[in-house]
Protein backbone atom coordinates (compact mmCIF):
# COMPACT_ATOMS: atom_id res chain seq x y z
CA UNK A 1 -7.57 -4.31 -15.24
CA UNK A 2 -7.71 -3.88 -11.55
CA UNK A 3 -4.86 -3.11 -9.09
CA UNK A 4 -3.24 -5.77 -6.93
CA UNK A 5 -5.35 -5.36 -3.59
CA UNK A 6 -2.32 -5.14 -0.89
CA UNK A 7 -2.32 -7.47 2.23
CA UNK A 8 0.00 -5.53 4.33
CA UNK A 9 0.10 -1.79 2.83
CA UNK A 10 2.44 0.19 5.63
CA UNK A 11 -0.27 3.22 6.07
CA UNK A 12 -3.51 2.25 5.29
CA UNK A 13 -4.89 5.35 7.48
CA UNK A 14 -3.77 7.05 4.48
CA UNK A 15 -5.88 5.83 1.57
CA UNK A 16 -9.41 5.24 1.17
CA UNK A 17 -9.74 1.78 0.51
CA UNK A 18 -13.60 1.69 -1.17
CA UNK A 19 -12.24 1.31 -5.11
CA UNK A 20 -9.31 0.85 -7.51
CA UNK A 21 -8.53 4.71 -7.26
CA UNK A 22 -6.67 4.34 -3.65
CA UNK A 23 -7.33 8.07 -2.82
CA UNK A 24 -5.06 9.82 -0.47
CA UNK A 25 -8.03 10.32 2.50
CA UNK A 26 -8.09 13.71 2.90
CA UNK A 27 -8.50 14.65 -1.26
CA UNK A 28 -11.02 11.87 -1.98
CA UNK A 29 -12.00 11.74 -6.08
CA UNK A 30 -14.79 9.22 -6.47
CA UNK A 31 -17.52 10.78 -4.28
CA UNK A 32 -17.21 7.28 -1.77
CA UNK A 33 -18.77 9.15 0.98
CA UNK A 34 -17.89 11.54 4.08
CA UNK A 35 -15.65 9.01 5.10
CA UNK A 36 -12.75 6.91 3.58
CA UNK A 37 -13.23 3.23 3.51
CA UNK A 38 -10.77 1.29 5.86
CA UNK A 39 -8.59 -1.65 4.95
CA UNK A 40 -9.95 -5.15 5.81
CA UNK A 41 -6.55 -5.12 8.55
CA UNK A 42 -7.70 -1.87 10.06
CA UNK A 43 -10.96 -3.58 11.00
CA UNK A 44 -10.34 -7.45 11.39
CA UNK A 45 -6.98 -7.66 12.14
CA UNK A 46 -3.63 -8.40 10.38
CA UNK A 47 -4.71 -12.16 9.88
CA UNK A 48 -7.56 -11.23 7.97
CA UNK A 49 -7.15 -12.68 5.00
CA UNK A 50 -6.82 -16.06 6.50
CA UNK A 51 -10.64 -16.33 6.75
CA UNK A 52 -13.50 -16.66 5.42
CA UNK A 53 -15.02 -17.81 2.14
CA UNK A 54 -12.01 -17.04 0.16
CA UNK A 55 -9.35 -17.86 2.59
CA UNK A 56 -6.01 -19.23 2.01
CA UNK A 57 -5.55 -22.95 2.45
CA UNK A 58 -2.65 -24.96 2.58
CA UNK A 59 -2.53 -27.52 -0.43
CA UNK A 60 -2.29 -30.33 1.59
CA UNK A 61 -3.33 -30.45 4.90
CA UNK A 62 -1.42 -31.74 8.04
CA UNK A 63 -1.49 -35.72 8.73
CA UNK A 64 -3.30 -35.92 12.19
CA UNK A 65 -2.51 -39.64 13.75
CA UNK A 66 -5.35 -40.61 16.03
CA UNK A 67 -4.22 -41.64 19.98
CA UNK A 68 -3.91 -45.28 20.24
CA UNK A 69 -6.72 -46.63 22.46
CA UNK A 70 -5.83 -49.24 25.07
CA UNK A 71 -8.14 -51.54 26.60
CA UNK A 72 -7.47 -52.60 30.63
């Protein structure tokens, strides 16, 4: 079983991010590369998991009423 993938972690400049190990980035175990991988939020932003194809969507969506149109 995996880990729980965080949303908001408070340092992610301080893990590498590229599997379930969460490596501190400067002792690196799995071979990932020269470089850590960086948290979605260190590259899109902290609303990042608000898009795309598995984004979060409200159950049911806001009512919109349409503007009354009025003839002269």
């Amino acid at each position: 079983m995996s880990k729980r993938f965080p949303i908001h972690p408070a340092n992610p400049h301080r893990l590498c991010w590229g599997c379930d190990r969460y490596c501190p980035a400067d002792a690196m175990a799995c071979g990932n590369g020269a470089d850590r991988t960086q948290h979605p939020e260190e590259l899109f932003g902290p609303d990042w998991h608000t898009w795309g194809l598995d984004a979060f969507t409200p159950s049911e969506p806001e009512a919109v009423e349409a503007p009354e149109v009025t003839k002269p």
